[in-house]
C-alpha atoms as a PDB file:
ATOM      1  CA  UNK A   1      60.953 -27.434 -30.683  1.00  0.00           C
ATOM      2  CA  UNK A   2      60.486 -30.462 -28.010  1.00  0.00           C
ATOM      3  CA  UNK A   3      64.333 -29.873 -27.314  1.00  0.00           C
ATOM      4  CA  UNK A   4      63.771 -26.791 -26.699  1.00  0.00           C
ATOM      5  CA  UNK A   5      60.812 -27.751 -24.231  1.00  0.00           C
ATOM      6  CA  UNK A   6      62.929 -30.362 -22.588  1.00  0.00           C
ATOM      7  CA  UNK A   7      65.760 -28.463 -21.931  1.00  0.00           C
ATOM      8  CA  UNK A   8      63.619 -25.638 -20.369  1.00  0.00           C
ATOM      9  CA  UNK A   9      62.176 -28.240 -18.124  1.00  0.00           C
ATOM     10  CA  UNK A  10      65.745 -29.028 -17.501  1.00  0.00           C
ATOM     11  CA  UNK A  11      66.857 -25.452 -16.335  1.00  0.00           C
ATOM     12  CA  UNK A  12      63.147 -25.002 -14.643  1.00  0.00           C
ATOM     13  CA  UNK A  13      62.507 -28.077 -12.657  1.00  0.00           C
ATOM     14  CA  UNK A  14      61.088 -26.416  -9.404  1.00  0.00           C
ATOM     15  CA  UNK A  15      58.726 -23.736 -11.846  1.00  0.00           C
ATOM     16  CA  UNK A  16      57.535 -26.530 -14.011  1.00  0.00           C
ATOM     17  CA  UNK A  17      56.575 -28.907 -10.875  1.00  0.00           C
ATOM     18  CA  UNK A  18      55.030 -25.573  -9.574  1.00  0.00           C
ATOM     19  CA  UNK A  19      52.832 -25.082 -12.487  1.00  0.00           C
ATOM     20  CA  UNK A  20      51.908 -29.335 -12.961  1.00  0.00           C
ATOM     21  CA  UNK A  21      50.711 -28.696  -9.353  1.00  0.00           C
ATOM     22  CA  UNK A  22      48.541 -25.719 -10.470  1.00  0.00           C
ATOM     23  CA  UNK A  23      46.954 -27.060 -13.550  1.00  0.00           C
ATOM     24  CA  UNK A  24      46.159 -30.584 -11.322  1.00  0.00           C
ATOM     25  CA  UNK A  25      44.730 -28.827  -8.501  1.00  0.00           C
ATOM     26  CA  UNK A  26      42.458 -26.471 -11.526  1.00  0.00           C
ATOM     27  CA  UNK A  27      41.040 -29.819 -12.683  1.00  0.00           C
ATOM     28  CA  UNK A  28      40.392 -31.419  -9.000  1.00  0.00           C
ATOM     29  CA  UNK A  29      38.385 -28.475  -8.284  1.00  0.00           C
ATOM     30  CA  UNK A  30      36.525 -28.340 -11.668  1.00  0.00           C
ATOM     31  CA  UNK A  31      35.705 -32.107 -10.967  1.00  0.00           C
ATOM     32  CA  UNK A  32      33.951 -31.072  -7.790  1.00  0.00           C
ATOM     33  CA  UNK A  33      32.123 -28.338  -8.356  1.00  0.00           C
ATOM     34  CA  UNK A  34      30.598 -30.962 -12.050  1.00  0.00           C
ATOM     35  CA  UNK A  35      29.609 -33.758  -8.946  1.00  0.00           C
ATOM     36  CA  UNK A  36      28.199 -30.683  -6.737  1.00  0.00           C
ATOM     37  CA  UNK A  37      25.894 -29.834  -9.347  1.00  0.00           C
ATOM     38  CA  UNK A  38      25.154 -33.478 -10.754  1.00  0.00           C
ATOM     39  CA  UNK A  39      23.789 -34.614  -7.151  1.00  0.00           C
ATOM     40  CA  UNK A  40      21.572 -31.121  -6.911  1.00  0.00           C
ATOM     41  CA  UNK A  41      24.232 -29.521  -3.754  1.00  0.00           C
ATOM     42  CA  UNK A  42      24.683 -25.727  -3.299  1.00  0.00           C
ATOM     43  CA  UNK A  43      27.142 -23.534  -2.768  1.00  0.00           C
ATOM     44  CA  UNK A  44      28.643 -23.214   0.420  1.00  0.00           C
ATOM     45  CA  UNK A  45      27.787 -19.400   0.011  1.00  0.00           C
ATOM     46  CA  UNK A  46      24.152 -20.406  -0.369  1.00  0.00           C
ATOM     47  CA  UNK A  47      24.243 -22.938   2.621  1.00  0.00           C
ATOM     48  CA  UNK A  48      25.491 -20.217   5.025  1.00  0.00           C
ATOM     49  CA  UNK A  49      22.618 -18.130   3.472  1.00  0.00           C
ATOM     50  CA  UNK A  50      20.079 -20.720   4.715  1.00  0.00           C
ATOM     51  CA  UNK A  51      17.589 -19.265   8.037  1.00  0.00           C
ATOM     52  CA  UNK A  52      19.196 -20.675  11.742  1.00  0.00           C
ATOM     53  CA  UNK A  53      15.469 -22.503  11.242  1.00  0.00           C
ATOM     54  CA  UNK A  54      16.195 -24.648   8.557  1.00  0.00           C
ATOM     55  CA  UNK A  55      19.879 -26.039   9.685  1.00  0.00           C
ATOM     56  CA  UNK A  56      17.914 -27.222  13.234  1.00  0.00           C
ATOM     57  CA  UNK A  57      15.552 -29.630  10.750  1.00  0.00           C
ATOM     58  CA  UNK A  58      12.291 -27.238  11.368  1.00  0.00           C
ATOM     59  CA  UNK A  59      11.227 -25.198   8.034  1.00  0.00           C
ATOM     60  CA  UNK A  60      10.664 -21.514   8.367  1.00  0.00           C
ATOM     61  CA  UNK A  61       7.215 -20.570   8.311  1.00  0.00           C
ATOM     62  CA  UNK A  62       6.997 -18.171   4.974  1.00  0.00           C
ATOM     63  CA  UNK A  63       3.433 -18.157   4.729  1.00  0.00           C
ATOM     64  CA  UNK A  64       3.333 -15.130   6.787  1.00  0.00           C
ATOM     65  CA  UNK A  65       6.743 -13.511   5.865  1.00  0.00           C
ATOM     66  CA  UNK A  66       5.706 -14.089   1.557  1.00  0.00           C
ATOM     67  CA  UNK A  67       2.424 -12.147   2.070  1.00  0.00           C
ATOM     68  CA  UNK A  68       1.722  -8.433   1.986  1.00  0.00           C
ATOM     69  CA  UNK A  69      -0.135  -6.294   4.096  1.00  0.00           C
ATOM     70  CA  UNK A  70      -3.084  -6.178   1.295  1.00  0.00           C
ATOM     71  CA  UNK A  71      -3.326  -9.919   1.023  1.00  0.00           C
ATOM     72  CA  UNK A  72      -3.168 -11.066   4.712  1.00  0.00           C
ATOM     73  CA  UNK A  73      -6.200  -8.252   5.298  1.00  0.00           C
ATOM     74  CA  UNK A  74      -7.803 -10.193   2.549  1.00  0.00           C
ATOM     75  CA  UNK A  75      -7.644 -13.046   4.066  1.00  0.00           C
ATOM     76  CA  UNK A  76      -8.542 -12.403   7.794  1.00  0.00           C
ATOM     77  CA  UNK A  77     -11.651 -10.656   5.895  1.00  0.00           C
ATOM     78  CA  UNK A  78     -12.582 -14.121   4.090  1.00  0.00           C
ATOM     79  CA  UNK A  79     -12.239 -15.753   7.919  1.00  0.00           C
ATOM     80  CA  UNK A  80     -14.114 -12.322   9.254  1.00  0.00           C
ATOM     81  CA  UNK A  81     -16.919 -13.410   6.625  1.00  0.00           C
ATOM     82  CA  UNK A  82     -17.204 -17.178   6.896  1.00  0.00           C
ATOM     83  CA  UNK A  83     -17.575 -15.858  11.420  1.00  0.00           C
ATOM     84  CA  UNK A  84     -20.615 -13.893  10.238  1.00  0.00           C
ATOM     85  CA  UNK A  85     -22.476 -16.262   8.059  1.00  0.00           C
ATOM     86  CA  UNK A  86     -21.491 -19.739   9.660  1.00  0.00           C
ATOM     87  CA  UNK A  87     -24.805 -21.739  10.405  1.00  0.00           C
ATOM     88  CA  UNK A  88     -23.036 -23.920  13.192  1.00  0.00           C
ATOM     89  CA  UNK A  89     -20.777 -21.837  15.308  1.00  0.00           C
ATOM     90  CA  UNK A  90     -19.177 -25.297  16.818  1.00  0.00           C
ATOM     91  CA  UNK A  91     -18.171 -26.504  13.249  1.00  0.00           C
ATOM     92  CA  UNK A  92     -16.617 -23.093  12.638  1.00  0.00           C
ATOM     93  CA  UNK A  93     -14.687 -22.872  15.613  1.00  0.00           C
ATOM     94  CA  UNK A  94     -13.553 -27.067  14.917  1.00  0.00           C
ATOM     95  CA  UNK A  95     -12.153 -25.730  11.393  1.00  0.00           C
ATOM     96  CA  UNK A  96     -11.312 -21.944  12.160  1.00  0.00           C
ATOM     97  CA  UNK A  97      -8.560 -23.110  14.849  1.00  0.00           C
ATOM     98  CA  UNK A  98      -6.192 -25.090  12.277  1.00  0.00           C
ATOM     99  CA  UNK A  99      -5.966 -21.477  10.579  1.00  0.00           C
ATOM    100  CA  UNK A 100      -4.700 -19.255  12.409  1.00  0.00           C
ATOM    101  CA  UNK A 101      -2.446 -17.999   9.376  1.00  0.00           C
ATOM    102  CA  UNK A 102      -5.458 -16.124   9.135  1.00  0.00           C
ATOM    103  CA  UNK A 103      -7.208 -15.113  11.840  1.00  0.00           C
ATOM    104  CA  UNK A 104      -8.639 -18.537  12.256  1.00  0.00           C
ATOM    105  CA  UNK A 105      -8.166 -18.750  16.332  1.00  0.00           C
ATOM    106  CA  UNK A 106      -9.176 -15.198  16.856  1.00  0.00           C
ATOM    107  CA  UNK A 107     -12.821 -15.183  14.835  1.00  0.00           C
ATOM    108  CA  UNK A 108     -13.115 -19.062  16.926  1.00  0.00           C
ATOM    109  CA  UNK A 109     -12.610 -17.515  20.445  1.00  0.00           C
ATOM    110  CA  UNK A 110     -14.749 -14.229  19.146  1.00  0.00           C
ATOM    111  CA  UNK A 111     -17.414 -17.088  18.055  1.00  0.00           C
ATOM    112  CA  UNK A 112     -17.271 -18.292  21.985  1.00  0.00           C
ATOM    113  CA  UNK A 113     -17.685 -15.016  23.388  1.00  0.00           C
ATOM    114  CA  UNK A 114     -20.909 -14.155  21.542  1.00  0.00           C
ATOM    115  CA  UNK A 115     -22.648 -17.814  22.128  1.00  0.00           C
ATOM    116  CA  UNK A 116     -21.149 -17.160  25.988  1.00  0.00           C
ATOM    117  CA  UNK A 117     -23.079 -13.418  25.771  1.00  0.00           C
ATOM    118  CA  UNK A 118     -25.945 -15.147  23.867  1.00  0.00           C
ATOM    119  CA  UNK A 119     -26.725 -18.338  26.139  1.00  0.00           C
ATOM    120  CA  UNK A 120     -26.349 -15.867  29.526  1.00  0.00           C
ATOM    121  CA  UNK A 121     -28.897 -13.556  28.226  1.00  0.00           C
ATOM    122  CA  UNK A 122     -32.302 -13.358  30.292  1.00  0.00           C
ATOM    123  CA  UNK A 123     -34.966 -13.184  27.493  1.00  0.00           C
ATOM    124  CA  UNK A 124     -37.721 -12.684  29.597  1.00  0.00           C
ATOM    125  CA  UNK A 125     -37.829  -8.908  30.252  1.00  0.00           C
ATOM    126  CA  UNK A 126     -41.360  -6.949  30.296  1.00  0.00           C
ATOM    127  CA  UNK A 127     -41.666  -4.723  26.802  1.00  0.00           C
ATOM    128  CA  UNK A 128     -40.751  -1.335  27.918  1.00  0.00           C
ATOM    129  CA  UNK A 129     -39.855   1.639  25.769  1.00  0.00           C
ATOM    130  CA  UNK A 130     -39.464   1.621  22.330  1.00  0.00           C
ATOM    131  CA  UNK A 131     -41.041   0.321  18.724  1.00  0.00           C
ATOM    132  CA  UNK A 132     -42.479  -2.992  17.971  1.00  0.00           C
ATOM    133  CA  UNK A 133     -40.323  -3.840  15.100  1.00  0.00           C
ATOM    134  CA  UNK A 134     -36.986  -3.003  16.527  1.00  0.00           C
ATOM    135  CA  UNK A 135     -37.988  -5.472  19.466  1.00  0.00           C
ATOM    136  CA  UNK A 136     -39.592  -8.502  16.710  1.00  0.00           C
ATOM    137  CA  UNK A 137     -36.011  -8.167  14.685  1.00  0.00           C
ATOM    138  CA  UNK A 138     -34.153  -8.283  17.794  1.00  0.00           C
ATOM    139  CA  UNK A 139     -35.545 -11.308  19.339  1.00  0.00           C
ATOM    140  CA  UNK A 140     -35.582 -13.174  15.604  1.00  0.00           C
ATOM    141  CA  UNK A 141     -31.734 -12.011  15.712  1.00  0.00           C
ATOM    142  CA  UNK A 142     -31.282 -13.308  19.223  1.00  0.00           C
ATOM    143  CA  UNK A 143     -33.109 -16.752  18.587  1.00  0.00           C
ATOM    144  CA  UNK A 144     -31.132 -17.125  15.822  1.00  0.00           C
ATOM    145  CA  UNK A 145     -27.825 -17.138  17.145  1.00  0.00           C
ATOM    146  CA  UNK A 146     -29.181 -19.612  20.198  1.00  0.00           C
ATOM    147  CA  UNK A 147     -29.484 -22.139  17.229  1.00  0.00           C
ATOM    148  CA  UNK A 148     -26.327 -21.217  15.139  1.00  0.00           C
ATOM    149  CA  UNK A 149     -24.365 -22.058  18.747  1.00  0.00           C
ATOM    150  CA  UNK A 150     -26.180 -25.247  19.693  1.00  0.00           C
ATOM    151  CA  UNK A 151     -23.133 -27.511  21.256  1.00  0.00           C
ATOM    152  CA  UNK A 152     -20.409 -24.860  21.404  1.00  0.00           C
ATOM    153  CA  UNK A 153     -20.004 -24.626  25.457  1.00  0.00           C
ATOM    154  CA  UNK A 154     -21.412 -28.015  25.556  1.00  0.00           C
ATOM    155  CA  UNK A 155     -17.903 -29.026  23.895  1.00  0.00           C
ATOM    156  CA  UNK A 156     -16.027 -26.032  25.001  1.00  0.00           C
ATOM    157  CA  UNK A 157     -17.299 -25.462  28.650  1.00  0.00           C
ATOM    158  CA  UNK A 158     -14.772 -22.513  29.215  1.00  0.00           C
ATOM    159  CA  UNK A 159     -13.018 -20.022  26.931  1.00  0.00           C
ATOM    160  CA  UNK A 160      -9.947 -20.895  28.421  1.00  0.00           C
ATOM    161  CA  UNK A 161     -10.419 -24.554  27.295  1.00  0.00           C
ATOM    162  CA  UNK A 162     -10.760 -23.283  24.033  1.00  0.00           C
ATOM    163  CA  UNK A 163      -7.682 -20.600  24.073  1.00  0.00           C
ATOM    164  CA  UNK A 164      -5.855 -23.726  25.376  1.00  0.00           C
ATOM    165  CA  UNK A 165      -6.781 -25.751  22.277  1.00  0.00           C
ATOM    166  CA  UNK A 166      -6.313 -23.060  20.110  1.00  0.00           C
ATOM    167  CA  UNK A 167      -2.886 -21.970  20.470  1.00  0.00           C
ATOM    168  CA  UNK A 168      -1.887 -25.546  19.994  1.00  0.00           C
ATOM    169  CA  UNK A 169      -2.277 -24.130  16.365  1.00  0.00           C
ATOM    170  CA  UNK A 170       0.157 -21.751  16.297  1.00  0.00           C
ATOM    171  CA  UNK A 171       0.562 -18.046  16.524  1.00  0.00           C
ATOM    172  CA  UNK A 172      -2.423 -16.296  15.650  1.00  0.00           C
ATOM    173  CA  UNK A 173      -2.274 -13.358  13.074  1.00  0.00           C
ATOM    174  CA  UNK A 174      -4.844 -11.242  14.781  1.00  0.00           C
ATOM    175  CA  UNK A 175      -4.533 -12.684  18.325  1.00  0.00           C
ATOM    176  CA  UNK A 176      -2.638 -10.558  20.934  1.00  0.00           C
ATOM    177  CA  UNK A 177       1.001 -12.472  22.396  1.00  0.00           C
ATOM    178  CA  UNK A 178      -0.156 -15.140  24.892  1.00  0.00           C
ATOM    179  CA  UNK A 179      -3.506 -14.295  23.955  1.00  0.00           C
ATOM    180  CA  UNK A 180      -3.889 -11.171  26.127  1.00  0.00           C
ATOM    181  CA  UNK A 181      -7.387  -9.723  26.475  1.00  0.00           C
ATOM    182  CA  UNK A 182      -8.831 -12.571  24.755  1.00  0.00           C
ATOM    183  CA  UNK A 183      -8.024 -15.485  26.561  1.00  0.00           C
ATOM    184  CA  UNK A 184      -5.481 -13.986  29.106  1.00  0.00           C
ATOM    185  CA  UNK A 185      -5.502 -11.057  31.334  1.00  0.00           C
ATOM    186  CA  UNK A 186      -4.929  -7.424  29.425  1.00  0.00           C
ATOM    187  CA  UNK A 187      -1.908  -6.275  30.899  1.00  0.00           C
ATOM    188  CA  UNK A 188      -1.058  -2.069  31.434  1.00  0.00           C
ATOM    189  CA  UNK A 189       2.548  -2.686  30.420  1.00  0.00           C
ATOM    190  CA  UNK A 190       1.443  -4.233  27.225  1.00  0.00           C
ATOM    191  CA  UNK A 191      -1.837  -2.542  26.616  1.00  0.00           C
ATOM    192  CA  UNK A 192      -0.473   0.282  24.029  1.00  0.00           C
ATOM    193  CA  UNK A 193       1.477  -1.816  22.208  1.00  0.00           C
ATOM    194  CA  UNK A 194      -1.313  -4.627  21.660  1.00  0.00           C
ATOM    195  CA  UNK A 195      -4.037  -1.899  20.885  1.00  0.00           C
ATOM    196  CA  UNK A 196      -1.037  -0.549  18.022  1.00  0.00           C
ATOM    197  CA  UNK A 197      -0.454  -4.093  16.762  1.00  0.00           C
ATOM    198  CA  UNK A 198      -4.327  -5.208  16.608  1.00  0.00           C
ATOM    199  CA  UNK A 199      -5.002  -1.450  14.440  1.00  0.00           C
ATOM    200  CA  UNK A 200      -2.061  -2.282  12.180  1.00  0.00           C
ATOM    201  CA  UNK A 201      -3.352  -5.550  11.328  1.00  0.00           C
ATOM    202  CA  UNK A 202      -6.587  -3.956   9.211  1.00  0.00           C
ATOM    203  CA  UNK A 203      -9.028  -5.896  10.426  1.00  0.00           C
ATOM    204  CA  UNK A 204     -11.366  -4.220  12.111  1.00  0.00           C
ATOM    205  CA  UNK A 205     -13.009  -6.971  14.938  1.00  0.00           C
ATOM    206  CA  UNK A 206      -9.919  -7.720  15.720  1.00  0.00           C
ATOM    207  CA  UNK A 207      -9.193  -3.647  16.647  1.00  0.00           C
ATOM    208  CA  UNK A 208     -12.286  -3.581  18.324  1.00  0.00           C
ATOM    209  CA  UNK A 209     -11.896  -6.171  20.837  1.00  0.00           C
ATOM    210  CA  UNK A 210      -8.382  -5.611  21.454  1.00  0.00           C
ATOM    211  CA  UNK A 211      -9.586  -1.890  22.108  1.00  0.00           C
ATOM    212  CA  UNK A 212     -12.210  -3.308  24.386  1.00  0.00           C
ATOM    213  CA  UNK A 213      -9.890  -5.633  26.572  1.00  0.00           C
ATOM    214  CA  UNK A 214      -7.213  -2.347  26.962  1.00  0.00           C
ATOM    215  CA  UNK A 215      -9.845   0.020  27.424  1.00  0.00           C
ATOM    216  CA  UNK A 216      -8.733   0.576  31.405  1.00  0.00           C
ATOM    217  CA  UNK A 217      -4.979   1.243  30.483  1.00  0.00           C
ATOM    218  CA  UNK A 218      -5.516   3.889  27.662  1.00  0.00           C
ATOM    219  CA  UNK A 219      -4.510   7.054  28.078  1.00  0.00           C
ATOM    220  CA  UNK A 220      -7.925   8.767  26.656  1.00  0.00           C
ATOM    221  CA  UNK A 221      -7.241  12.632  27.464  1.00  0.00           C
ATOM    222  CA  UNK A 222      -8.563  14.283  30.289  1.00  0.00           C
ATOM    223  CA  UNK A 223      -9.750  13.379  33.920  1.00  0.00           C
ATOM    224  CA  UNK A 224     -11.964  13.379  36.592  1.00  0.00           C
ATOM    225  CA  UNK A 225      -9.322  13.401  39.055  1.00  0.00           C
ATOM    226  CA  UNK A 226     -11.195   9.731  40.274  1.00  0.00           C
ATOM    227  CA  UNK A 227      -8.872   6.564  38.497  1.00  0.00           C
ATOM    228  CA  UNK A 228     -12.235   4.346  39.203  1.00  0.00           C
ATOM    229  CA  UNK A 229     -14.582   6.596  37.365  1.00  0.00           C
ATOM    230  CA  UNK A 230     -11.633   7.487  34.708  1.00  0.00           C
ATOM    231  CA  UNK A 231     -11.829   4.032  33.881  1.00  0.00           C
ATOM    232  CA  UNK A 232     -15.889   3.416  33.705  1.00  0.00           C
ATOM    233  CA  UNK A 233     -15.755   6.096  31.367  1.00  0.00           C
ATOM    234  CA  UNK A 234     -13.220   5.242  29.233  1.00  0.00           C
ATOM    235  CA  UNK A 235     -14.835   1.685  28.816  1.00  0.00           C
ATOM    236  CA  UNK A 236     -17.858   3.026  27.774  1.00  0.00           C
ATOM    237  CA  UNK A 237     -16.130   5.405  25.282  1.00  0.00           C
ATOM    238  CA  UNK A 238     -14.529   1.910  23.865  1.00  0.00           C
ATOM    239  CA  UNK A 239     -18.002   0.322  23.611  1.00  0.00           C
ATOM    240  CA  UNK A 240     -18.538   3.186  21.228  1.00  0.00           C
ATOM    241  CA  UNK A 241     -15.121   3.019  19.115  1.00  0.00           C
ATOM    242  CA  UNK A 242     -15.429  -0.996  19.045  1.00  0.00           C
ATOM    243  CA  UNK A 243     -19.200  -1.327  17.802  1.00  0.00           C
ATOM    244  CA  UNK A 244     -17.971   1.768  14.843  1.00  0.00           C
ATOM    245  CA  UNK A 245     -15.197  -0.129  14.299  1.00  0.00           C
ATOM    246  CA  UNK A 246     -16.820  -3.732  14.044  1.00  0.00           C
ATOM    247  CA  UNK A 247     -19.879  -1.599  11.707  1.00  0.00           C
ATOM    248  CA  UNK A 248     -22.556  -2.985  14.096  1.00  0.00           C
ATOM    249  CA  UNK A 249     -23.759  -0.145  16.012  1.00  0.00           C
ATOM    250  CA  UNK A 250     -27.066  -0.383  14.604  1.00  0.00           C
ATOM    251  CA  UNK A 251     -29.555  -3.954  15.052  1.00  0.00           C
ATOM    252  CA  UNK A 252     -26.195  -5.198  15.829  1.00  0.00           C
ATOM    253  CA  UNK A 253     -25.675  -8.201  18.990  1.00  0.00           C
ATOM    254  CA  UNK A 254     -24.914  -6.127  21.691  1.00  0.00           C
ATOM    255  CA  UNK A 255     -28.075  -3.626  20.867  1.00  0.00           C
ATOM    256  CA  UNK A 256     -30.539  -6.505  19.860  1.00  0.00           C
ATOM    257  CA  UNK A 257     -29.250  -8.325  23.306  1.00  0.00           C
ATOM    258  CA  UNK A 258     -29.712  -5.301  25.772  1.00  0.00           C
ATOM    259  CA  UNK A 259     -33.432  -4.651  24.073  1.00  0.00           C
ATOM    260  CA  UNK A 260     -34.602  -8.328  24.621  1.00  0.00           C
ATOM    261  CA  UNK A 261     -33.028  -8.828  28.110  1.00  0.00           C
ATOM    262  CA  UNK A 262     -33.720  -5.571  29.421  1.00  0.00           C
ATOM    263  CA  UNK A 263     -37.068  -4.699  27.537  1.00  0.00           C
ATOM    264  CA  UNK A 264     -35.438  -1.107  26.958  1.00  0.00           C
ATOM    265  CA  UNK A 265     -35.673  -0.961  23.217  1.00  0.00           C
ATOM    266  CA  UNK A 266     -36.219   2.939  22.704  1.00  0.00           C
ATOM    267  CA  UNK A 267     -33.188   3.238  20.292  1.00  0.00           C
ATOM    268  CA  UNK A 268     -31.703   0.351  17.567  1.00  0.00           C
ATOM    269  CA  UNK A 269     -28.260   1.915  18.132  1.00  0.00           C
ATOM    270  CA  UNK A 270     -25.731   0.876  20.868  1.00  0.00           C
ATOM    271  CA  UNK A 271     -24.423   4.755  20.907  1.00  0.00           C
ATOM    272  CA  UNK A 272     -27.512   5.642  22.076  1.00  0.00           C
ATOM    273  CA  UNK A 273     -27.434   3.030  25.107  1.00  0.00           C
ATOM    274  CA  UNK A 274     -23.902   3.611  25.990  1.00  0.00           C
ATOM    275  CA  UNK A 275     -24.317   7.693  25.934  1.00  0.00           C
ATOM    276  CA  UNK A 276     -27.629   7.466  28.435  1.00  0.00           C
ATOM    277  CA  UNK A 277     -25.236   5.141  30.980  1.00  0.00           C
ATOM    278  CA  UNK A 278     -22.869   8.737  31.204  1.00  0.00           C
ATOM    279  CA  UNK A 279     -23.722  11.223  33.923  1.00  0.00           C
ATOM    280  CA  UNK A 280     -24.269  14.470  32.357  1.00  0.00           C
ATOM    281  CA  UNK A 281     -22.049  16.086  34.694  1.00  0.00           C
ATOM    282  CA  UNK A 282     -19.113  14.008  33.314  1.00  0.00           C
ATOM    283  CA  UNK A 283     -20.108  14.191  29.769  1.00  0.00           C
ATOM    284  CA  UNK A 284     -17.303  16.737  29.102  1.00  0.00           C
ATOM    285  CA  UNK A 285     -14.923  14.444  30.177  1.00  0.00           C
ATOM    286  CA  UNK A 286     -16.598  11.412  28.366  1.00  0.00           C
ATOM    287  CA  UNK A 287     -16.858  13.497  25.268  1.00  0.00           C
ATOM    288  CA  UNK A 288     -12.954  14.362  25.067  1.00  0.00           C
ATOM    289  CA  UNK A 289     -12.175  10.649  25.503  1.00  0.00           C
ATOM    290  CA  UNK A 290     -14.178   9.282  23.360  1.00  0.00           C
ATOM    291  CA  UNK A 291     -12.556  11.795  20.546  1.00  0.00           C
ATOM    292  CA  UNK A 292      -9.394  10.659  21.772  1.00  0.00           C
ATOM    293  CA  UNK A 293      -9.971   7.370  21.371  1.00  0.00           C
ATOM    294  CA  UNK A 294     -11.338   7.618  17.464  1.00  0.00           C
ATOM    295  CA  UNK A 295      -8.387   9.095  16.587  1.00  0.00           C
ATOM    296  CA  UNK A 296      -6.291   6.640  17.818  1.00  0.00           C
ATOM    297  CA  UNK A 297      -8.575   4.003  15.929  1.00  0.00           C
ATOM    298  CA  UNK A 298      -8.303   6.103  12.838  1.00  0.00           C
ATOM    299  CA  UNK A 299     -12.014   7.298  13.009  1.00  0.00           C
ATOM    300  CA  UNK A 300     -13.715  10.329  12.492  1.00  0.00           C
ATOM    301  CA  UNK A 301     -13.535  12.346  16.178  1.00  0.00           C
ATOM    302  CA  UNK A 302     -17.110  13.428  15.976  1.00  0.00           C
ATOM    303  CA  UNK A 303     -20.015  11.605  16.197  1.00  0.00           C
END
């Protein structure tokens, strides 16, 4: 048998070199795919796999991208409650900014706004219309939130100082590109598209005040033929939407505010404030915008 095998090496020199060269190169590559693996490489396949993010050094952010729609609205809601109950509105905001993976620069600039809206108040009107205890819980509610915002515009004079700090932070989940109606100027071109992102996030402030800043560029139905009394009306018909939206029509901050700086405390609902502002002979008008409008925000069209 071997002279056998020699003597068809003998006839088959160029098909026997062929197939040493075949079984050699077989083992090379065997060999170094074993070291691949030993030292903990991948694939080429897997490499060319990898996100344009990772091959210029910077991970990709999958905190965002991993998460569902049901668990980021849980967690702007857990940011939505720690807004509502903080005791110190300046240690919120100091800790809300390095999270805006959920909502954390949104519910800090929202915490600005309502010590801004609180600390500009008057506080001193006369007692006009209205009941006793609607005006006591309005003031308690009022002198609370002075103390729950004790050093916020001391340490953020401006909200544009703030915006400015907090976007260092990252891109927002519930804020608006650039911050637009927040911290920027709402923009027309923009102003459907913001209002559509903000409703799609499920949380609820964050639709309201988005709703609020666009309210001037929304197409709410009909007209009164006047663009400047088009858009009064359709702001009021947002002040509406928002405060449904938010759940804080009634004893809420806007209500308790108007009652102590205006003395006016005949009704604990904003509704009622906003509808006596509308000149019954636009209320038509009003009316089919403000229906509009809760559509759009995916609320009931009637009252």
């Amino acid at each position: 048998m071997i002279v056998q095998a020699l003597r068809w090496v003998r006839e088959h020199k160029s098909s026997a070199a062929g197939l040493a060269l075949v079984v050699l190169g077989c083992y090379a590559l065997l060999s170094l795919w074993r070291r691949v693996e030993h030292l903990g490489g991948k694939p080429a396949a897997a490499v060319a796999a990898a996100p344009a993010s990772a091959a210029r050094g910077r991970a990709p952010d999958a905190s965002q991208a991993a998460r569902g729609p049901a668990e980021r609205a849980a967690s702007t809601a857990a940011m939505r409650a720690e807004f509502e109950a903080a005791a110190r509105y300046a240690d919120f905001i100091a800790q809300a900014m390095r999270r805006p993976e959920q909502g954390g620069e949104f519910y800090a600039l929202l915490a600005w706004k309502r010590c801004d809206a609180v600390g500009s108040h008057g506080g001193g009107a006369a007692p006009g219309a209205g009941n006793e205890a609607f005006r006591a819980d309005a003031l308690a509610l009022v002198q609370d939130l002075a103390k729950r915002c004790v050093g916020v515009q001391v340490t953020w004079p401006t909200i544009d100082a703030l915006g400015q700090a907090a976007q260092r932070g990252g891109r927002d989940v519930l804020l608006p590109e650039d911050g637009r109606g927040i911290v920027a100027p709402a923009r027309r071109e923009t102003a459907d598209a913001d209002v559509d992102a903000a409703l799609r996030s499920g949380d609820r402030r964050a639709a309201a005040e988005v709703l609020r800043a666009d309210a001037g560029f929304l197409d709410a139905g009909n007209s009164t033929g006047d663009p400047g009394v088009d858009r009064q009306l359709r702001e009021k018909a947002t002040e509406i939407v928002a405060c449904e939206l938010a759940g804080d029509c009634r004893r809420g901050v806007q209500v308790s505010l108007h009652c102590v700086d205006s003395g006016d405390c005949a009704s604990d609902d904003w509704r009622d404030v906003v509808l006596a502002q509308v000149p019954e002979a636009q209320r038509i008008i009003f009316d089919t915008m403000l229906a509009a409008l809760r559509v759009r925000a995916g609320l009931a069209p009637g009252p």
